[in-house]
N, C-alpha and C. Protein backbone atom coordinates (compact mmCIF):
# COMPACT_ATOMS: atom_id res chain seq x y z
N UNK A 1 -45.72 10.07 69.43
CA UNK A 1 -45.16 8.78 69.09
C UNK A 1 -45.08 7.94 70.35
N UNK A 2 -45.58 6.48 70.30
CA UNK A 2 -45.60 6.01 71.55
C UNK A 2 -44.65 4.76 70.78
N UNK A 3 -43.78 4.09 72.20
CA UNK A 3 -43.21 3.17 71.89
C UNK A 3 -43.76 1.58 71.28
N UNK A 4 -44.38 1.51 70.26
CA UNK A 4 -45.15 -0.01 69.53
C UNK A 4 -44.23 0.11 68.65
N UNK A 5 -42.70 -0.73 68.36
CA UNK A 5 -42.36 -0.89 67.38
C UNK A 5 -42.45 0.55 66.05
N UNK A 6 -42.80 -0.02 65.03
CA UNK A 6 -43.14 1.31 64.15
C UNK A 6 -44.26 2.41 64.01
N UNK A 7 -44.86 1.75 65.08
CA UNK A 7 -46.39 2.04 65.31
C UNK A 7 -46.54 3.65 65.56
N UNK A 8 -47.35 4.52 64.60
CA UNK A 8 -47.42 6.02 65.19
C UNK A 8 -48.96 5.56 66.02
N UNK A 9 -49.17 5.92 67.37
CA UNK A 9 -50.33 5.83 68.17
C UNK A 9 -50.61 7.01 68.21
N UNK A 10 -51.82 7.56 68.64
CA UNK A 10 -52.44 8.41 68.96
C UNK A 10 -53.95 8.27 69.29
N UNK A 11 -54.11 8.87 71.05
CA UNK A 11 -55.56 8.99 71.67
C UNK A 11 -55.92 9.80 72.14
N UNK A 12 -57.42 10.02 71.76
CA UNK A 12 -57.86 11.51 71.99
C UNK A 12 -58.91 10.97 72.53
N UNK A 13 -59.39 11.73 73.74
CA UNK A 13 -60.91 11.71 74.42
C UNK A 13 -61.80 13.27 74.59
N UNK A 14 -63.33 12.93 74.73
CA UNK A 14 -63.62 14.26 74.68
C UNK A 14 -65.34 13.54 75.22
N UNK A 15 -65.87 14.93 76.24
CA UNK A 15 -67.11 14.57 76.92
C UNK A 15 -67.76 15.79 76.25
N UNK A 16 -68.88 15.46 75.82
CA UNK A 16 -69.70 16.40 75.18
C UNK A 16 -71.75 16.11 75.81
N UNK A 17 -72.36 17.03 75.18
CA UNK A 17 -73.50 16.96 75.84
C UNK A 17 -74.35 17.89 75.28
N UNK A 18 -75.53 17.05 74.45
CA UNK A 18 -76.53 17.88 73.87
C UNK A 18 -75.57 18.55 72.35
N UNK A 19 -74.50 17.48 72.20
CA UNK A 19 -73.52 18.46 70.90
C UNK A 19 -72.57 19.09 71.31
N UNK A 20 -72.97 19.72 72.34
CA UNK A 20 -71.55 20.63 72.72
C UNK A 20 -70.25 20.15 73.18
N UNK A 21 -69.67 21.04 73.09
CA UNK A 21 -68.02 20.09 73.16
C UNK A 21 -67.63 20.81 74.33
N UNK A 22 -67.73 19.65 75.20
CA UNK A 22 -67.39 20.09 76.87
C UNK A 22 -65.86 19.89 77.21
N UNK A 23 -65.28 19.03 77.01
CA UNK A 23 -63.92 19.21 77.49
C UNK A 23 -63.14 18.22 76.39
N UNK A 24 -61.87 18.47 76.05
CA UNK A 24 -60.86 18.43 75.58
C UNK A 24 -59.84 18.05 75.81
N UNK A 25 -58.99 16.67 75.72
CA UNK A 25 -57.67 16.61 76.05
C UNK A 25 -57.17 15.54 74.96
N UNK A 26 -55.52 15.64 74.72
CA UNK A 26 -55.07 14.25 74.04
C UNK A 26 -54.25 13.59 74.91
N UNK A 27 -53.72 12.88 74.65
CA UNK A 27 -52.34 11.47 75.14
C UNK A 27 -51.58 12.79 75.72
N UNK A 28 -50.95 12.34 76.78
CA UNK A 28 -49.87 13.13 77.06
C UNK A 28 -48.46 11.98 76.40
N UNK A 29 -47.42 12.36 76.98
CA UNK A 29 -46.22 11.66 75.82
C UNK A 29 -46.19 10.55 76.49
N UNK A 30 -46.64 10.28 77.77
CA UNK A 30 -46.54 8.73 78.40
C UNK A 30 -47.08 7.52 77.89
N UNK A 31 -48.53 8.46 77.51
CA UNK A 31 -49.42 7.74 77.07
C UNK A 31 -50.71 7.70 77.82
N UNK A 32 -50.67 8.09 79.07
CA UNK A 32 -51.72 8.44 79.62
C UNK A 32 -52.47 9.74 78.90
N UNK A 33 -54.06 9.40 79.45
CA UNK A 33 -54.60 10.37 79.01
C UNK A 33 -55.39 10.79 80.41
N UNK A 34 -55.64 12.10 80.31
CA UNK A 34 -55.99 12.71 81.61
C UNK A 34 -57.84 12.33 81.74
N UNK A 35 -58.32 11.68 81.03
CA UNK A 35 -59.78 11.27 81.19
C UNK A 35 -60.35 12.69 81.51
N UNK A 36 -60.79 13.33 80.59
CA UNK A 36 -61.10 14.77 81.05
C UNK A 36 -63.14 14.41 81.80
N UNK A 37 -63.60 15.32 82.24
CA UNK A 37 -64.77 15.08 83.31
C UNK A 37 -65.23 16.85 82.58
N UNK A 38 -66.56 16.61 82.11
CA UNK A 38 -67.17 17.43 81.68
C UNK A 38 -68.51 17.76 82.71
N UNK A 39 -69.55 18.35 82.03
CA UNK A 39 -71.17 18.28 82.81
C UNK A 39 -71.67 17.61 82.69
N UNK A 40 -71.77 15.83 82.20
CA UNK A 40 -72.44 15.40 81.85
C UNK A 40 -72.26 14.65 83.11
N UNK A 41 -73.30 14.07 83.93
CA UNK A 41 -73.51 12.99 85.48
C UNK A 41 -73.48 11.79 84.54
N UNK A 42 -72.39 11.35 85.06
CA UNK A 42 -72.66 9.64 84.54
C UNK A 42 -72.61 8.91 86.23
N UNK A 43 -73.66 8.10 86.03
CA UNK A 43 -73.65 6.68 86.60
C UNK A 43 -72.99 5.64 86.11
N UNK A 44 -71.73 5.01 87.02
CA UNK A 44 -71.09 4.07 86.60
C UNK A 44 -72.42 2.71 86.73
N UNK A 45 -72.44 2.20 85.52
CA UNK A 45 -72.92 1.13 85.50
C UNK A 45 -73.11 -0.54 85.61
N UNK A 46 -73.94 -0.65 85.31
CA UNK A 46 -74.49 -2.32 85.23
C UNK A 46 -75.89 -2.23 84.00
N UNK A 47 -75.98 -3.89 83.53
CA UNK A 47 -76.72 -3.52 82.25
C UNK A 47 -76.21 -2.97 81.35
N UNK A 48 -74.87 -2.98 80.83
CA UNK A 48 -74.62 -2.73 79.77
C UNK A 48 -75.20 -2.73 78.67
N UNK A 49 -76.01 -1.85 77.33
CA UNK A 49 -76.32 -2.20 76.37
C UNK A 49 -75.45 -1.67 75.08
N UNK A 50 -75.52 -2.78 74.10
CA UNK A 50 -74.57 -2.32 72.95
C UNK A 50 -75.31 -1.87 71.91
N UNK A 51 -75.09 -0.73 71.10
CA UNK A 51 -75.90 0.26 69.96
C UNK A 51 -75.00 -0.27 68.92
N UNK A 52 -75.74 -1.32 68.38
CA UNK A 52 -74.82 -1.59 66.99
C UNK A 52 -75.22 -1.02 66.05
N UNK A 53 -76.64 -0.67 65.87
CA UNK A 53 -77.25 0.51 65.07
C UNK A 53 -76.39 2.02 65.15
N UNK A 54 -75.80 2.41 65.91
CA UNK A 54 -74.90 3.79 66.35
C UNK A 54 -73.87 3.22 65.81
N UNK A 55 -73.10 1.64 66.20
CA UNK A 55 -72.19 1.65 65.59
C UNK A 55 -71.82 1.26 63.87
N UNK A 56 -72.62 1.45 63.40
CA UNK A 56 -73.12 1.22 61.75
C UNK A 56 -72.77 2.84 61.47
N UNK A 57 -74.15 3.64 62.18
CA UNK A 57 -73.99 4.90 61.85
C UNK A 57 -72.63 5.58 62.19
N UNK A 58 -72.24 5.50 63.37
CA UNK A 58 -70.62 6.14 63.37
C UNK A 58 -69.97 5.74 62.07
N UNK A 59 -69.49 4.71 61.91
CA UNK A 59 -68.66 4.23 60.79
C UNK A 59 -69.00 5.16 59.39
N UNK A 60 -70.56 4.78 59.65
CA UNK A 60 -70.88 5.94 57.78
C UNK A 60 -70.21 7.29 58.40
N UNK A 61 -70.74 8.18 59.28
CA UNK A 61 -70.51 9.33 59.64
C UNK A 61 -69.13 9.77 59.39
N UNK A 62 -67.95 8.46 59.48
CA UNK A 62 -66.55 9.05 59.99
C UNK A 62 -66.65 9.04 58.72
N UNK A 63 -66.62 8.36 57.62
CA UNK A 63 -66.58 8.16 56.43
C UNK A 63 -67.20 9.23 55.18
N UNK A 64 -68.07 9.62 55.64
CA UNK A 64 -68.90 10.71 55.51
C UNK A 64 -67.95 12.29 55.37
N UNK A 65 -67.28 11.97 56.70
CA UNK A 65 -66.67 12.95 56.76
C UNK A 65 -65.12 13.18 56.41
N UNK A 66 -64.84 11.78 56.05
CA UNK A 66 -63.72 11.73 55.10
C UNK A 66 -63.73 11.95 53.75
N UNK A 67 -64.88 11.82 53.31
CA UNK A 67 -65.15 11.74 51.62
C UNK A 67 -65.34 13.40 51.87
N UNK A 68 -65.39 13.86 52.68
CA UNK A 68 -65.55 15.55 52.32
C UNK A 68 -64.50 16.19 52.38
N UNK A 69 -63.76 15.75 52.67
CA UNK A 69 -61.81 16.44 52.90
C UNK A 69 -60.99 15.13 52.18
N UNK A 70 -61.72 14.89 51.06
CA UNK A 70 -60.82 13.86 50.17
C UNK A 70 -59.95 13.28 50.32
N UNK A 71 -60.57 12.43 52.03
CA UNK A 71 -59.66 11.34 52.01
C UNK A 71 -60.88 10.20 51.86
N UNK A 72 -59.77 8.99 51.64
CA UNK A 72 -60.17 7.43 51.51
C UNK A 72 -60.98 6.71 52.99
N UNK A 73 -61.78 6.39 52.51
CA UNK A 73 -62.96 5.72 53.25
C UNK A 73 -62.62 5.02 54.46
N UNK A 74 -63.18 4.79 55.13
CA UNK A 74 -62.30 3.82 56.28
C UNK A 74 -63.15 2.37 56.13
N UNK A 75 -62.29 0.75 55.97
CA UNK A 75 -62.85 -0.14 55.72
C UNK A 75 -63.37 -0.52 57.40
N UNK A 76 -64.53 -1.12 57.57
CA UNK A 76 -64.54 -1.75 58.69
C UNK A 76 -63.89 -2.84 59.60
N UNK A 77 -63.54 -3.23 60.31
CA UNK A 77 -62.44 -4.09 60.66
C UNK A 77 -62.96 -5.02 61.92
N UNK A 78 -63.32 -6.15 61.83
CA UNK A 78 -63.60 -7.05 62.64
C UNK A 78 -62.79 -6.93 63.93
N UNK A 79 -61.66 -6.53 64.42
CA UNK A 79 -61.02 -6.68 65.44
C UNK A 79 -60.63 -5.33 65.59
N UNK A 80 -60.80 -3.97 64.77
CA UNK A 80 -61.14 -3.25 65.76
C UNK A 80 -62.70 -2.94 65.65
N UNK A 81 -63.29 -3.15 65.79
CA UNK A 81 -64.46 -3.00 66.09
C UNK A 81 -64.85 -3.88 67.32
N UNK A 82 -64.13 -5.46 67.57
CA UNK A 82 -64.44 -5.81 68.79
C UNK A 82 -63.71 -4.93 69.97
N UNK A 83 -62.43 -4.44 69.77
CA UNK A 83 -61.77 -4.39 70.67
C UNK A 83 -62.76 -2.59 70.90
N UNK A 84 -63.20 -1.93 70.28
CA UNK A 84 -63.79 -0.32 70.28
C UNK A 84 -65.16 -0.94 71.28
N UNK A 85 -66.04 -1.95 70.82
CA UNK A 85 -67.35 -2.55 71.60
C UNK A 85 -66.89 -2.91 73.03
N UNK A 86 -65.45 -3.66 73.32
CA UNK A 86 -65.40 -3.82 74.16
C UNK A 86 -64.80 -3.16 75.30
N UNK A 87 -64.21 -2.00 74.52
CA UNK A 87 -63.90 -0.86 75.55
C UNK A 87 -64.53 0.37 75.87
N UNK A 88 -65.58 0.31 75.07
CA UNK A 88 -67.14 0.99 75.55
C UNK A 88 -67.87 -0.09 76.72
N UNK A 89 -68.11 -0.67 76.62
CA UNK A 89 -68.62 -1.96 77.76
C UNK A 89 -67.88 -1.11 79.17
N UNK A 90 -66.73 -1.24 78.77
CA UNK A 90 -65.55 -1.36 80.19
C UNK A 90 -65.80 0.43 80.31
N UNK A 91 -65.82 1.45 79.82
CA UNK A 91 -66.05 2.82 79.73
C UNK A 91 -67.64 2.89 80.71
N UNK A 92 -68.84 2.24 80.21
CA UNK A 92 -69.67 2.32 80.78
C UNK A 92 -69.62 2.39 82.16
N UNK A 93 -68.65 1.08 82.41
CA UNK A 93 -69.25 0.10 83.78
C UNK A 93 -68.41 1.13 84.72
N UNK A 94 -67.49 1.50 83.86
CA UNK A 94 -66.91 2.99 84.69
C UNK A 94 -67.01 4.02 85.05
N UNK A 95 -67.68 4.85 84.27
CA UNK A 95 -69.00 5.67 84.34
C UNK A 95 -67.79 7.15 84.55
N UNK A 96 -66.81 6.78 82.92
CA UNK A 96 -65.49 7.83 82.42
C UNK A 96 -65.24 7.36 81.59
N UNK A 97 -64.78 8.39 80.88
CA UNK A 97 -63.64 7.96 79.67
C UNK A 97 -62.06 7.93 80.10
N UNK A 98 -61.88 6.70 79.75
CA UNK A 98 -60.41 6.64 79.67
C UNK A 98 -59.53 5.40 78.16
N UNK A 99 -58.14 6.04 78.25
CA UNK A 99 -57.59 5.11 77.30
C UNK A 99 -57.06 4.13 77.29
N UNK A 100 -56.88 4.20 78.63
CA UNK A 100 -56.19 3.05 79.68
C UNK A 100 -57.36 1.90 79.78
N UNK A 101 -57.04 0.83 79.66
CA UNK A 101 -57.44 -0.93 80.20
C UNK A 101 -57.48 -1.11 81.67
N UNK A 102 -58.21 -1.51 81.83
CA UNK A 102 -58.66 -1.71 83.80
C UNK A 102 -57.17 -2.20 84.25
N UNK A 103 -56.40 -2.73 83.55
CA UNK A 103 -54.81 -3.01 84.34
C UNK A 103 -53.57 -1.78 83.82
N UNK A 104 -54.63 -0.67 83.81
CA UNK A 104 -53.70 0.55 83.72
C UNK A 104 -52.82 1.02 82.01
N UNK A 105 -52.90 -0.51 80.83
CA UNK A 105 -51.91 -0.85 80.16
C UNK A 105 -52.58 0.35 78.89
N UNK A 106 -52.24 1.43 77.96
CA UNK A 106 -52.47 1.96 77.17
C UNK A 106 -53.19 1.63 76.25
N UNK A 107 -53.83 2.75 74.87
CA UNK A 107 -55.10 1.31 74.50
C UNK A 107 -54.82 0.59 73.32
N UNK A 108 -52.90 1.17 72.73
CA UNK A 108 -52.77 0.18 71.66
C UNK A 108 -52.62 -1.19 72.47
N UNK A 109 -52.15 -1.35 73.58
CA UNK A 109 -51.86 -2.88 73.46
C UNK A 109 -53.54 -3.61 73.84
N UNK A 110 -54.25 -2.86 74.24
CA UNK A 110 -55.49 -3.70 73.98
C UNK A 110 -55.86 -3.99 72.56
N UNK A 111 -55.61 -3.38 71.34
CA UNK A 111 -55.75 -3.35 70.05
C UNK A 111 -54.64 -4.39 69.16
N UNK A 112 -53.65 -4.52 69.81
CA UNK A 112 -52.88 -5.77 69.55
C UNK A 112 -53.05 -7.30 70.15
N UNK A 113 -53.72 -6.86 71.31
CA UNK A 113 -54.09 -8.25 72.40
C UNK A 113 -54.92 -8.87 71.20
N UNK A 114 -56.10 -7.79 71.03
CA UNK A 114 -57.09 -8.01 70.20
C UNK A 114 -56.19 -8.92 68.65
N UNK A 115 -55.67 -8.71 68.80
CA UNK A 115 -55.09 -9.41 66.95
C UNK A 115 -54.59 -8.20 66.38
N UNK A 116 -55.04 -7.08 66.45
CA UNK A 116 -53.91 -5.88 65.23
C UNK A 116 -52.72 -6.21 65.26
N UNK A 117 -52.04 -5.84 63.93
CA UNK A 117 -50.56 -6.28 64.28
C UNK A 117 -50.07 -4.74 64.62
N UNK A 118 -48.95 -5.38 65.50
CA UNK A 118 -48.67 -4.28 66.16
C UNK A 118 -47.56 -3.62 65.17
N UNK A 119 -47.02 -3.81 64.13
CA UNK A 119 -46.87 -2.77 63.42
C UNK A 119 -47.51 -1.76 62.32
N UNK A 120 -48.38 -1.66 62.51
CA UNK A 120 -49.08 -0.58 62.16
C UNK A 120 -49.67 0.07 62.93
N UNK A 121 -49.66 1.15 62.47
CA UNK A 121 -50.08 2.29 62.91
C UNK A 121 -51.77 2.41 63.49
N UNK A 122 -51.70 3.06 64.99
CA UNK A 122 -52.95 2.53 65.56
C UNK A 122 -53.32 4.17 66.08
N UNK A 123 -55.04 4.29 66.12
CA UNK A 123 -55.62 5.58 67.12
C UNK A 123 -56.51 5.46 67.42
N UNK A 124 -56.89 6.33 68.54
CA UNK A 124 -57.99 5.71 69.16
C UNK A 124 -58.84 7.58 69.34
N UNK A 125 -60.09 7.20 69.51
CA UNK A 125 -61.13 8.63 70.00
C UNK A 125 -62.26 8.08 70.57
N UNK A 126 -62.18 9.02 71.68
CA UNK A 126 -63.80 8.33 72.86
C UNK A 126 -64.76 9.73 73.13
N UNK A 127 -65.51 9.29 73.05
CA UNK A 127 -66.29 10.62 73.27
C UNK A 127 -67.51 9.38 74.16
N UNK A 128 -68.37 11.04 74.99
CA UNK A 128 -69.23 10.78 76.26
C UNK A 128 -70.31 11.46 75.94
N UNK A 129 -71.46 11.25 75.40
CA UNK A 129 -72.57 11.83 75.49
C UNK A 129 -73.36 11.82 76.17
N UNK A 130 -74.48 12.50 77.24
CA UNK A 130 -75.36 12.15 77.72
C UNK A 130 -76.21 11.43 77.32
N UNK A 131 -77.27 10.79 77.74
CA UNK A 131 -78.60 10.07 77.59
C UNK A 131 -78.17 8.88 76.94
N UNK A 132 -79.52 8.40 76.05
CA UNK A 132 -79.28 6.78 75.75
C UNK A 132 -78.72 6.66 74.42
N UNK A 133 -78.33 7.68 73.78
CA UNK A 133 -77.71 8.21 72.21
C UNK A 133 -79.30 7.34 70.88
N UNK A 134 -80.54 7.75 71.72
CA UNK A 134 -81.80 7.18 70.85
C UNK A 134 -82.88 8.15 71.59
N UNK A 135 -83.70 8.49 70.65
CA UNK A 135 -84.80 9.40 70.41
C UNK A 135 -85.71 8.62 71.54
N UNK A 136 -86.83 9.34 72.24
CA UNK A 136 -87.77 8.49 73.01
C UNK A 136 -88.91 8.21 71.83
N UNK A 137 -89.57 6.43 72.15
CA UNK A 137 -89.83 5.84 71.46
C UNK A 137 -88.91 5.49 70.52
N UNK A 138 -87.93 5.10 70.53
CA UNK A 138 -87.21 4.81 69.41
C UNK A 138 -87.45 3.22 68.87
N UNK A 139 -87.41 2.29 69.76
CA UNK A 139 -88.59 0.92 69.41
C UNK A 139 -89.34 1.19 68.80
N UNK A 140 -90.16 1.69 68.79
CA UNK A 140 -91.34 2.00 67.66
C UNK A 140 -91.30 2.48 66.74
N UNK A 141 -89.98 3.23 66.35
CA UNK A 141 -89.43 3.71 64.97
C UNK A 141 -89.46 2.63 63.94
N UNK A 142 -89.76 3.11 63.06
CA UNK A 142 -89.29 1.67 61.48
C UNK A 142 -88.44 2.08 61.04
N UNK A 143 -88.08 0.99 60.33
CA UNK A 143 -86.83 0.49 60.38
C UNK A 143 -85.42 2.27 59.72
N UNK A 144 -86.03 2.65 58.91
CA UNK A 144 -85.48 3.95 58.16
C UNK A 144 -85.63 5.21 59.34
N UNK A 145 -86.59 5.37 60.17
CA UNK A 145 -86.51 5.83 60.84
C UNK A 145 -85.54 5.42 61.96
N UNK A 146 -85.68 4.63 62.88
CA UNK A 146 -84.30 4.31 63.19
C UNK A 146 -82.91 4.79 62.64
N UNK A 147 -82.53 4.52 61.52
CA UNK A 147 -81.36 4.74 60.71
C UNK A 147 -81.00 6.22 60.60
N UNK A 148 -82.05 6.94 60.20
CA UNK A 148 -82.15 8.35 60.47
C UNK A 148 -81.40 9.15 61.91
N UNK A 149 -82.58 8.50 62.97
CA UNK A 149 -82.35 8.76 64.09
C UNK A 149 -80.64 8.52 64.49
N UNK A 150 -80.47 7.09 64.36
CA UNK A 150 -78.96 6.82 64.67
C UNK A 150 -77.99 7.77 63.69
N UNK A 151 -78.59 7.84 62.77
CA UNK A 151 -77.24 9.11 61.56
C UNK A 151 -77.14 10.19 62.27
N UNK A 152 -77.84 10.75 63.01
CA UNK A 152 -78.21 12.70 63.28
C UNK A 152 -77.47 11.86 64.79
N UNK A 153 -77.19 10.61 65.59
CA UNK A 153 -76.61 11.00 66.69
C UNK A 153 -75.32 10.94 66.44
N UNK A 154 -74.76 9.93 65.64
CA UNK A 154 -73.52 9.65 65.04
C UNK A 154 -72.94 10.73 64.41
N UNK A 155 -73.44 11.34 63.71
CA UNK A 155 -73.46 13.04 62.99
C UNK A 155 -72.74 14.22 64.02
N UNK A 156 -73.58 13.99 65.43
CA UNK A 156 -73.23 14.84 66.47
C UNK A 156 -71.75 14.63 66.89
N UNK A 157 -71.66 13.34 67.09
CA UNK A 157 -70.13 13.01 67.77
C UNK A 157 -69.27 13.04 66.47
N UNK A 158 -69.26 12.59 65.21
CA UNK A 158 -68.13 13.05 64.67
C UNK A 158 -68.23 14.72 64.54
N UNK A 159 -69.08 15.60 64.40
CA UNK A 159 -68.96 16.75 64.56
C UNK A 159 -67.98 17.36 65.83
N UNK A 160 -68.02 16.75 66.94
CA UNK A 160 -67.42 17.43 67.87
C UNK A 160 -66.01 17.20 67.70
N UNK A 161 -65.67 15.95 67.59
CA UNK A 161 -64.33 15.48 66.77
C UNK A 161 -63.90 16.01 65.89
N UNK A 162 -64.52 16.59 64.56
CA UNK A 162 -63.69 18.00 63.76
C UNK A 162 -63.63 19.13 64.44
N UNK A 163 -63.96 19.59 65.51
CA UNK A 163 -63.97 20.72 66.11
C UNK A 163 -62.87 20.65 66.79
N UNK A 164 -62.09 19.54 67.34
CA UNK A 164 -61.52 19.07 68.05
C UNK A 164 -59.84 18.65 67.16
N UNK A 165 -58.73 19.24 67.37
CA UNK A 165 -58.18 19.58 66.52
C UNK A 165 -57.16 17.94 66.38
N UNK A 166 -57.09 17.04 67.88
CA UNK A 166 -56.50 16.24 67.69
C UNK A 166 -57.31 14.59 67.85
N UNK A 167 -58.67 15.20 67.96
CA UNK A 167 -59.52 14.30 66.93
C UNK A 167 -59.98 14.39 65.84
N UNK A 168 -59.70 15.41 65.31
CA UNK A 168 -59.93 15.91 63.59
C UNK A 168 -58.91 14.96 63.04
N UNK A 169 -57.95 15.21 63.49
CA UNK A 169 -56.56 14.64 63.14
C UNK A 169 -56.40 13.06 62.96
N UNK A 170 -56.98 12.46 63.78
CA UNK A 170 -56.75 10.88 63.99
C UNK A 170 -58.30 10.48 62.52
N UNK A 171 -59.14 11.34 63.02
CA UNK A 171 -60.42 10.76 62.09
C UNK A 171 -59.88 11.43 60.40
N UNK A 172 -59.28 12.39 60.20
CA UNK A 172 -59.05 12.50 58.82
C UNK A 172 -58.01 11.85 58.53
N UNK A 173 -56.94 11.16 59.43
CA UNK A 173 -55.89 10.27 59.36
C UNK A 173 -55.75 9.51 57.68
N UNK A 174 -55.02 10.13 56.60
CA UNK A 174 -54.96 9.02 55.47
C UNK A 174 -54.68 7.77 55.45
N UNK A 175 -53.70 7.58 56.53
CA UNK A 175 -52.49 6.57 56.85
C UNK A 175 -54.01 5.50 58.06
N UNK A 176 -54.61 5.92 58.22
CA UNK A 176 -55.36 5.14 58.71
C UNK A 176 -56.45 5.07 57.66
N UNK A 177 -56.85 3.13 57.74
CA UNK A 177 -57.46 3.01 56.80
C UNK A 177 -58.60 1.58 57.19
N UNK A 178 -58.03 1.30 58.14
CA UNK A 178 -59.23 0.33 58.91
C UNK A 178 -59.65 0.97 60.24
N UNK A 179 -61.49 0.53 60.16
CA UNK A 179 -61.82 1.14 61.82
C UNK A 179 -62.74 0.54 62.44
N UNK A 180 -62.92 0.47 63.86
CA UNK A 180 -63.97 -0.21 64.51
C UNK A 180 -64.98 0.74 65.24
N UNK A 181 -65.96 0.55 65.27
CA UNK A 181 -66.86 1.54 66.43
C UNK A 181 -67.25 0.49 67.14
N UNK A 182 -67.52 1.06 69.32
CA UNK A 182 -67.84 0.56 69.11
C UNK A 182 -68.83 1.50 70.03
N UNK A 183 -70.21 1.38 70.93
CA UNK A 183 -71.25 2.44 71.45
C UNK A 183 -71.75 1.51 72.15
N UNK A 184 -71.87 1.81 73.69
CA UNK A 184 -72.67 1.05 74.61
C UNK A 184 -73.36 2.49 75.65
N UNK A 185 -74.58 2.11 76.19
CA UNK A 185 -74.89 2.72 77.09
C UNK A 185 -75.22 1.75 78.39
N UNK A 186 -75.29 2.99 79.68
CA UNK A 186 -75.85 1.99 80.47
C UNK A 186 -77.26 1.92 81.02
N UNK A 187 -77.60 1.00 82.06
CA UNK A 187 -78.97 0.81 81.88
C UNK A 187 -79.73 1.95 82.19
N UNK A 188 -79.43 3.27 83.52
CA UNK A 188 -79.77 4.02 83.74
C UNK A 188 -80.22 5.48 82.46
N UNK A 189 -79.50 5.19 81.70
CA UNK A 189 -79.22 6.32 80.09
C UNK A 189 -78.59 7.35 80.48
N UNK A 190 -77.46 7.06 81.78
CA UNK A 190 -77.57 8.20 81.79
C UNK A 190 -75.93 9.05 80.97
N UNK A 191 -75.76 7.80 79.93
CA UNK A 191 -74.03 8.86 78.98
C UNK A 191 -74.39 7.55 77.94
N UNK A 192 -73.72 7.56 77.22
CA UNK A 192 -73.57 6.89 76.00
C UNK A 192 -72.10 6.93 75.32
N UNK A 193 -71.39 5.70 75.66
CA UNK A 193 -69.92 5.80 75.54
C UNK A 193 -69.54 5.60 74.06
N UNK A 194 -68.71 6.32 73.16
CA UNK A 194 -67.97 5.93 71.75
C UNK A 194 -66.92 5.70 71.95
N UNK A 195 -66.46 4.71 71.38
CA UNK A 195 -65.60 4.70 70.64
C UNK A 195 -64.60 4.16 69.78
N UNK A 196 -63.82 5.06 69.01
CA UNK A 196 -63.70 4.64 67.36
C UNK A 196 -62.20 4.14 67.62
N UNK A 197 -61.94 3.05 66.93
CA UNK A 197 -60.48 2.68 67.07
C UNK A 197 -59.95 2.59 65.33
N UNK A 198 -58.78 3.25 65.15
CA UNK A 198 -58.23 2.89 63.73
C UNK A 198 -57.10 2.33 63.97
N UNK A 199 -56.67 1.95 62.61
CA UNK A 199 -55.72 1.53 62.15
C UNK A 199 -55.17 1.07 60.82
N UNK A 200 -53.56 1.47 60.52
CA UNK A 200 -53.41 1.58 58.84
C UNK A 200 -53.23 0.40 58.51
């Protein structure tokens, strides 16, 4: 429970690679999160690029994987989805995961800056993949192919997240019912940042 009014928060991060689930941590009670550092070499970047195709596919995926443990769908949400795009941007250029805002501040109040109201209930999950989270040649894919491709990467990261007992938790969340993705890489390829922001 973090102090937002009525707000239950909860953030989970996790660095994975090739699927595997490299390291593990949640919120401690402050609210910090320990930005865990797996095997994956990231280059903090420049050239940001945004995977709105990944972030289409995340959204089905989480959803996907809600309709299989009979919960309710998650609607998409214009403001978190900017505020998830734009803290992948800021994740890149950092070249880590964290939950914290470049002025240190936790990541519901970036999710309220954003417009959420801050009484409801807010969570957040970041995950770190290596490479460019796209098949080589993936330009030259049509159009279904593409879609494919982006499902089986989106597929991977919510997979590691059910494995993951307090990102299982936030993504099967009932009480959460709006969500944003958002997925940037940087120019080098060398991680591919998620992530999913909810809220009820």
């Amino acid at each position: 429970m973090h102090g937002c009014r009525d707000a239950a928060v909860t953030a989970m991060a996790l660095v994975g690679t090739l699927g595997a689930l490299v390291a593990t941590a949640s919120a401690a009670p402050d609210g910090k999160d320990p930005a865990p550092q797996g095997h994956v070499s990231v280059t903090p970047g420049t050239g940001i690029r945004v995977q709105a195709g990944l972030e289409r596919a995340l959204l089905r995926e989480m959803n996907v994987a809600r309709a299989e443990y009979d919960v309710a769908p998650l609607k998409s949400d214009a403001i978190l989805q900017q505020a998830a795009r734009k803290h992948s941007r800021y994740l890149s250029r950092l070249g880590r995961l964290d939950h914290e805002s470049a002025g240190g501040k936790p990541f519901w109040t970036r999710l309220v800056k954003a417009g959420f109201p801050r009484t409801r209930s807010m969570g957040e999950n970041l995950a770190l993949v290596g490479g460019c989270g796209r098949p080589a040649g993936y330009i030259q894919l049509r159009r279904n192919q593409r879609r494919t491709a982006n499902a089986s990467e989106a597929r991977r990261v919510v997979t590691m997240w059910l494995k993951s007992p307090g990102h299982r938790a936030n993504l099967l969340n009932p009480g959460f019912r709006h969500a944003g993705a958002g997925v940037t890489t940087d120019a080098a390829c060398s991680a591919t940042m998620y992530t999913a922001d909810y809220g009820g």
